[in-house]
Protein backbone atom coordinates (compact mmCIF):
# COMPACT_ATOMS: atom_id res chain seq x y z
CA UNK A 1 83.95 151.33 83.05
CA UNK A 2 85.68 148.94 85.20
CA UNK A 3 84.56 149.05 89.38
CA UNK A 4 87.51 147.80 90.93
CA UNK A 5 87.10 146.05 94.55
CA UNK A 6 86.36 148.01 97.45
CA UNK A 7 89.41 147.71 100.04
CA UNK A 8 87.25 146.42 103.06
CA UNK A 9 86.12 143.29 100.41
CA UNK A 10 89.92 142.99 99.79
CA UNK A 11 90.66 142.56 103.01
CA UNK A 12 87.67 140.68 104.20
CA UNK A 13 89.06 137.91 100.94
CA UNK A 14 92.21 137.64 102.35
CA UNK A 15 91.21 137.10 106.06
CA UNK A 16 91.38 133.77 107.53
CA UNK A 17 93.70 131.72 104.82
CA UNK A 18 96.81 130.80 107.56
CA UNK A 19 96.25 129.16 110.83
CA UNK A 20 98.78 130.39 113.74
CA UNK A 21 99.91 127.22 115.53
CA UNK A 22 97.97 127.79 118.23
CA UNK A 23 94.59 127.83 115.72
CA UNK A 24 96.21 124.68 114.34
CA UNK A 25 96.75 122.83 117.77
CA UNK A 26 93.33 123.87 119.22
CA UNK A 27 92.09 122.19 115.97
CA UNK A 28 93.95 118.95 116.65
CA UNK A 29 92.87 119.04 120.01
CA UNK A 30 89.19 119.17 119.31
CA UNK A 31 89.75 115.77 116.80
CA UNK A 32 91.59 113.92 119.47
CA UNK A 33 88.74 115.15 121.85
CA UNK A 34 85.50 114.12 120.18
CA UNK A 35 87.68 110.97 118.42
CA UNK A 36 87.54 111.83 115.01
CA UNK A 37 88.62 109.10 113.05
CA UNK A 38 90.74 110.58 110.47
CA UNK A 39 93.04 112.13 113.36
CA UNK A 40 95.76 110.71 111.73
CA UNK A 41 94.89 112.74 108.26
CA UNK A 42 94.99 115.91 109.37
CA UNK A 43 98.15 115.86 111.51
CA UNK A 44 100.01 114.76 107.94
CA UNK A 45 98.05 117.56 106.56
CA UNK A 46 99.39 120.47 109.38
CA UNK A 47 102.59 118.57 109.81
CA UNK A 48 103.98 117.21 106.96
CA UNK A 49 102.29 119.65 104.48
CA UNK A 50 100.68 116.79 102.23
CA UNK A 51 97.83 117.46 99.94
CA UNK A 52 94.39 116.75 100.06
CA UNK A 53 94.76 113.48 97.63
CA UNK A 54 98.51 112.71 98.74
CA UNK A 55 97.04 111.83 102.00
CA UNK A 56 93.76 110.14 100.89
CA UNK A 57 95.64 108.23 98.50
CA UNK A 58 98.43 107.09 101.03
CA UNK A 59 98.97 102.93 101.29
CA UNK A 60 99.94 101.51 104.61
CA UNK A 61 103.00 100.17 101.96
CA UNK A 62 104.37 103.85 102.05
CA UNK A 63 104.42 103.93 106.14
CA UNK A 64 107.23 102.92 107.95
CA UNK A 65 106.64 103.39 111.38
CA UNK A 66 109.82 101.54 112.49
CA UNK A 67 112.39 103.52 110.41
CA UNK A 68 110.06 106.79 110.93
CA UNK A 69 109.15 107.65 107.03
CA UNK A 70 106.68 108.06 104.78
CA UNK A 71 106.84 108.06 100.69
CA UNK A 72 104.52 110.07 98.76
CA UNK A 73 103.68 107.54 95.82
CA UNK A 74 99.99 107.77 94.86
CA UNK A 75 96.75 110.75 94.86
CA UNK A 76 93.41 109.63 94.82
CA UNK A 77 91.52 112.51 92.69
CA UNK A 78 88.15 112.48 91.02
CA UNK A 79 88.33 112.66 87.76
CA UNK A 80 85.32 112.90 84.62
CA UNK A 81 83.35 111.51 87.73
CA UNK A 82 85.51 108.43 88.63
CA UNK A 83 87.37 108.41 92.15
CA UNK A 84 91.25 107.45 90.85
CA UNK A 85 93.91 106.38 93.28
CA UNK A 86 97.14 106.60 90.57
CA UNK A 87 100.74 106.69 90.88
CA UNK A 88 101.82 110.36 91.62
CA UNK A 89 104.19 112.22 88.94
CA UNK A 90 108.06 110.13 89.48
CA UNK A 91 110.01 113.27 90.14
CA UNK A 92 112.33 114.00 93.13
CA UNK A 93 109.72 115.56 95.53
CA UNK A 94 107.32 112.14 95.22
CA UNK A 95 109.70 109.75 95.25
CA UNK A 96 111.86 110.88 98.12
CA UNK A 97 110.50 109.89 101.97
CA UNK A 98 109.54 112.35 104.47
CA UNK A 99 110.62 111.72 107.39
CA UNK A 100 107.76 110.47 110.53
CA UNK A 101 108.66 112.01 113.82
CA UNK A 102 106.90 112.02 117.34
CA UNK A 103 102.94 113.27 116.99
CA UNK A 104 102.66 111.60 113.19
CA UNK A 105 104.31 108.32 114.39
CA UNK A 106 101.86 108.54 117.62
CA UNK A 107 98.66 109.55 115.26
CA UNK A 108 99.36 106.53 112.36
CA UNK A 109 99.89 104.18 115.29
CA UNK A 110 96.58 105.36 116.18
CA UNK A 111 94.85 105.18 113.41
CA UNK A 112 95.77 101.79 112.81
CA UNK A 113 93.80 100.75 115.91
CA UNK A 114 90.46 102.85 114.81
CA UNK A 115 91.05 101.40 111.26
CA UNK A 116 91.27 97.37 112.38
CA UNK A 117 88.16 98.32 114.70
CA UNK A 118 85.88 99.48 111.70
CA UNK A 119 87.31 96.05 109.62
CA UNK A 120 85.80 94.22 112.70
CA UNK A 121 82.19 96.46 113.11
CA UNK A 122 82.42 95.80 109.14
CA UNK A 123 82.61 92.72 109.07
CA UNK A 124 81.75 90.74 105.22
CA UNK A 125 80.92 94.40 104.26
CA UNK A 126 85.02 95.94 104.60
CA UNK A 127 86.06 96.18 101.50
CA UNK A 128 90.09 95.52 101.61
CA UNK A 129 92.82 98.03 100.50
CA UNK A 130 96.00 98.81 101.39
CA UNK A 131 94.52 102.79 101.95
CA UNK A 132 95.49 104.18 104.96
CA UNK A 133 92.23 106.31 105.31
CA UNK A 134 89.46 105.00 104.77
CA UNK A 135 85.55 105.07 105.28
CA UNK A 136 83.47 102.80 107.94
CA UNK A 137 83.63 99.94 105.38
CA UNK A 138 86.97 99.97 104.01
CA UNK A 139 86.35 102.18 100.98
CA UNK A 140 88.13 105.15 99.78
CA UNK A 141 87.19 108.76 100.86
CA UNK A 142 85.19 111.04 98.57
CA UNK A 143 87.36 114.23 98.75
CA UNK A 144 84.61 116.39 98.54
CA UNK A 145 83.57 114.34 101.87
CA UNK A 146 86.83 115.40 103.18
CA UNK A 147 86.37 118.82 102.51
CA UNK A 148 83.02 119.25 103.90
CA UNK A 149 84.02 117.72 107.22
CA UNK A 150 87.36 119.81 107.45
CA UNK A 151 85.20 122.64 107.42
CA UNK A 152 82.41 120.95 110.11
CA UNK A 153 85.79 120.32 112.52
CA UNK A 154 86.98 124.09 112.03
CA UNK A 155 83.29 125.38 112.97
CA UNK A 156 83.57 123.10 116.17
CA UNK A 157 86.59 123.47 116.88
CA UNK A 158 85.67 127.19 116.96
CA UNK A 159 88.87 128.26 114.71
CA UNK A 160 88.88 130.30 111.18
CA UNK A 161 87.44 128.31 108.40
CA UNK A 162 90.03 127.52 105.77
CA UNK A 163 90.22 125.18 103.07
CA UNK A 164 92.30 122.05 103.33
CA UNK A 165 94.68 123.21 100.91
CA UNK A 166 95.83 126.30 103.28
CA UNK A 167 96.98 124.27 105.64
CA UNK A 168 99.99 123.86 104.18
CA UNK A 169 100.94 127.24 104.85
CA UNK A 170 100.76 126.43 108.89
CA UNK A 171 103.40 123.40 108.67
CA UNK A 172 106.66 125.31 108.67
CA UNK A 173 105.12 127.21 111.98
CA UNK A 174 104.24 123.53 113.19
CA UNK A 175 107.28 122.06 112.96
CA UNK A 176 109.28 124.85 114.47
CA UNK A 177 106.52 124.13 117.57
CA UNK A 178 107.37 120.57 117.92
CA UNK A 179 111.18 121.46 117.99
CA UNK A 180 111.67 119.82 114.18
CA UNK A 181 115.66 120.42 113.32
CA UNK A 182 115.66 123.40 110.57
CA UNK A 183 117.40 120.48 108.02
CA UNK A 184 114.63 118.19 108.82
CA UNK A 185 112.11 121.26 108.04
CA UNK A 186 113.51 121.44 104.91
CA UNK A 187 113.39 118.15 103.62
CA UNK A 188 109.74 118.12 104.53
CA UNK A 189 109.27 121.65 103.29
CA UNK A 190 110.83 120.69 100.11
CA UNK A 191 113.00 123.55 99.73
CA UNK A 192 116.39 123.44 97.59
CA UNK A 193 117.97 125.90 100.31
CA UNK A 194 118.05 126.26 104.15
CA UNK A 195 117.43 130.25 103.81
CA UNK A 196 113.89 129.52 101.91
CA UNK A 197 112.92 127.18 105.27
CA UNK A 198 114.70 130.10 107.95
CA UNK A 199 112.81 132.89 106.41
CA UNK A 200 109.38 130.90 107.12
CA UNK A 201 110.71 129.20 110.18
CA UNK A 202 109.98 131.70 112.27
CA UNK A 203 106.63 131.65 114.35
CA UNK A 204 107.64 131.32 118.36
CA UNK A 205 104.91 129.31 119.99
CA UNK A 206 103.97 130.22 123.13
CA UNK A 207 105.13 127.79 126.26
CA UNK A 208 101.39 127.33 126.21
CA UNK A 209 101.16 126.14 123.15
CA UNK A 210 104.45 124.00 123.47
CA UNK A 211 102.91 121.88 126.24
CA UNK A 212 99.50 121.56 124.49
CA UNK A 213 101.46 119.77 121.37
CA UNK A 214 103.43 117.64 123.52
CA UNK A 215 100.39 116.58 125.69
CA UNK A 216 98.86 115.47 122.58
CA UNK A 217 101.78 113.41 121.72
CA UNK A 218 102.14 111.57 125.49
CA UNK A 219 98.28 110.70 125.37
CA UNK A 220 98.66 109.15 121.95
CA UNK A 221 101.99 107.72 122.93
CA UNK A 222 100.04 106.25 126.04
CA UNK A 223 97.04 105.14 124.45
CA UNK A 224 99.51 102.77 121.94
CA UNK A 225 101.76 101.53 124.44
CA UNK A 226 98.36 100.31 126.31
């Protein structure tokens, strides 16, 4: 005899997989507040959608701060044991760029600064790549390290814990926040028709909200320009 799943276990499975943008700007702000260094991660993460090892795996040779875009070309994954950073799949989604717009040009800028200050504390010990993210001494970042701080920032930051990988289901809510055109949604959504990004584009952020996303841009903004 099969016992199928009580409802209330259902339901309790199912709770807590999507961020509203509000759970996903309180988040932001509790990084920017207590400095986390990998700021810069998890704003590609909630804004641009990227994966876990997309983002880890992402080269400063991929970033193009002046011309505002990013390319997807490499993961870094564990595999049989051994941390790989490898070229990604060549199809259309990883070799097109995604375009870099006002909080994610504002939070790279950023990290470059936290990043040249750990080469200095480093010193002989930095280990040089072209990574964008890396540890205190230049090295690349265990995922499951990744993972097990995400969830140390969402118990702090006192919203639902989620794992990295359902943040991508908060981006199209995100970018409709920070006032992204519906054709630039799309291009970072990666859909292959502007009905697919409407019919998710729809989350109204409260005024609130609004001003708590731009405020985060302005003091990043600031902090650059200084």
């Amino acid at each position: 005899m099969t016992t199928l799943p009580s409802v209330s276990k259902t339901k309790k499975k199912r709770q807590s997989t999507v961020w509203t943008v509000d759970e996903a700007r309180r988040f932001l702000e509790h990084l920017r507040a207590t400095e986390g260094p990998h700021y810069a991660a998890y704003v590609l993460i909630l804004v641009l959608g990227l994966r876990r090892g997309e983002v880890l795996g992402l080269t400063w040779d991929g970033v193009d701060l002046g011309g505002e875009q990013l390319w997807i070309s490499r993961q870094l994954t564990r595999v049989g044991g051994q941390l790989l950073h490898r070229q990604t799949t060549k199809t259309e989604d990883s070799t097109a760029s995604l375009p870099l717009f006002g909080l994610c040009v504002s939070a790279l800028r950023h990290r470059q600064r936290v990043q040249e200050e750990a080469r200095k504390m480093a010193g002989d010990e930095w280990k040089d790549s072209d990574l964008t993210f890396t540890t205190r001494t230049g090295t690349p970042i265990e995922p499951r390290n990744f993972n097990r701080a995400f969830e140390s920032h969402c118990r702090r930051a006192g919203v639902p814990r989620i794992r990295v990988h359902d943040t991508r289901h908060t981006c199209a809510s995100l970018l409709a926040a920070l006032d992204v055109h519906p054709r630039v949604a799309m291009r970072i959504l990666r859909h292959s028709q502007i009905s697919m990004t409407m019919d998710v584009y729809t989350q109204v952020p409260s005024p609130v909200t609004r001003k708590a996303l731009d405020r985060l841009n302005e003091r990043l903004t600031t902090e650059s320009d200084g």
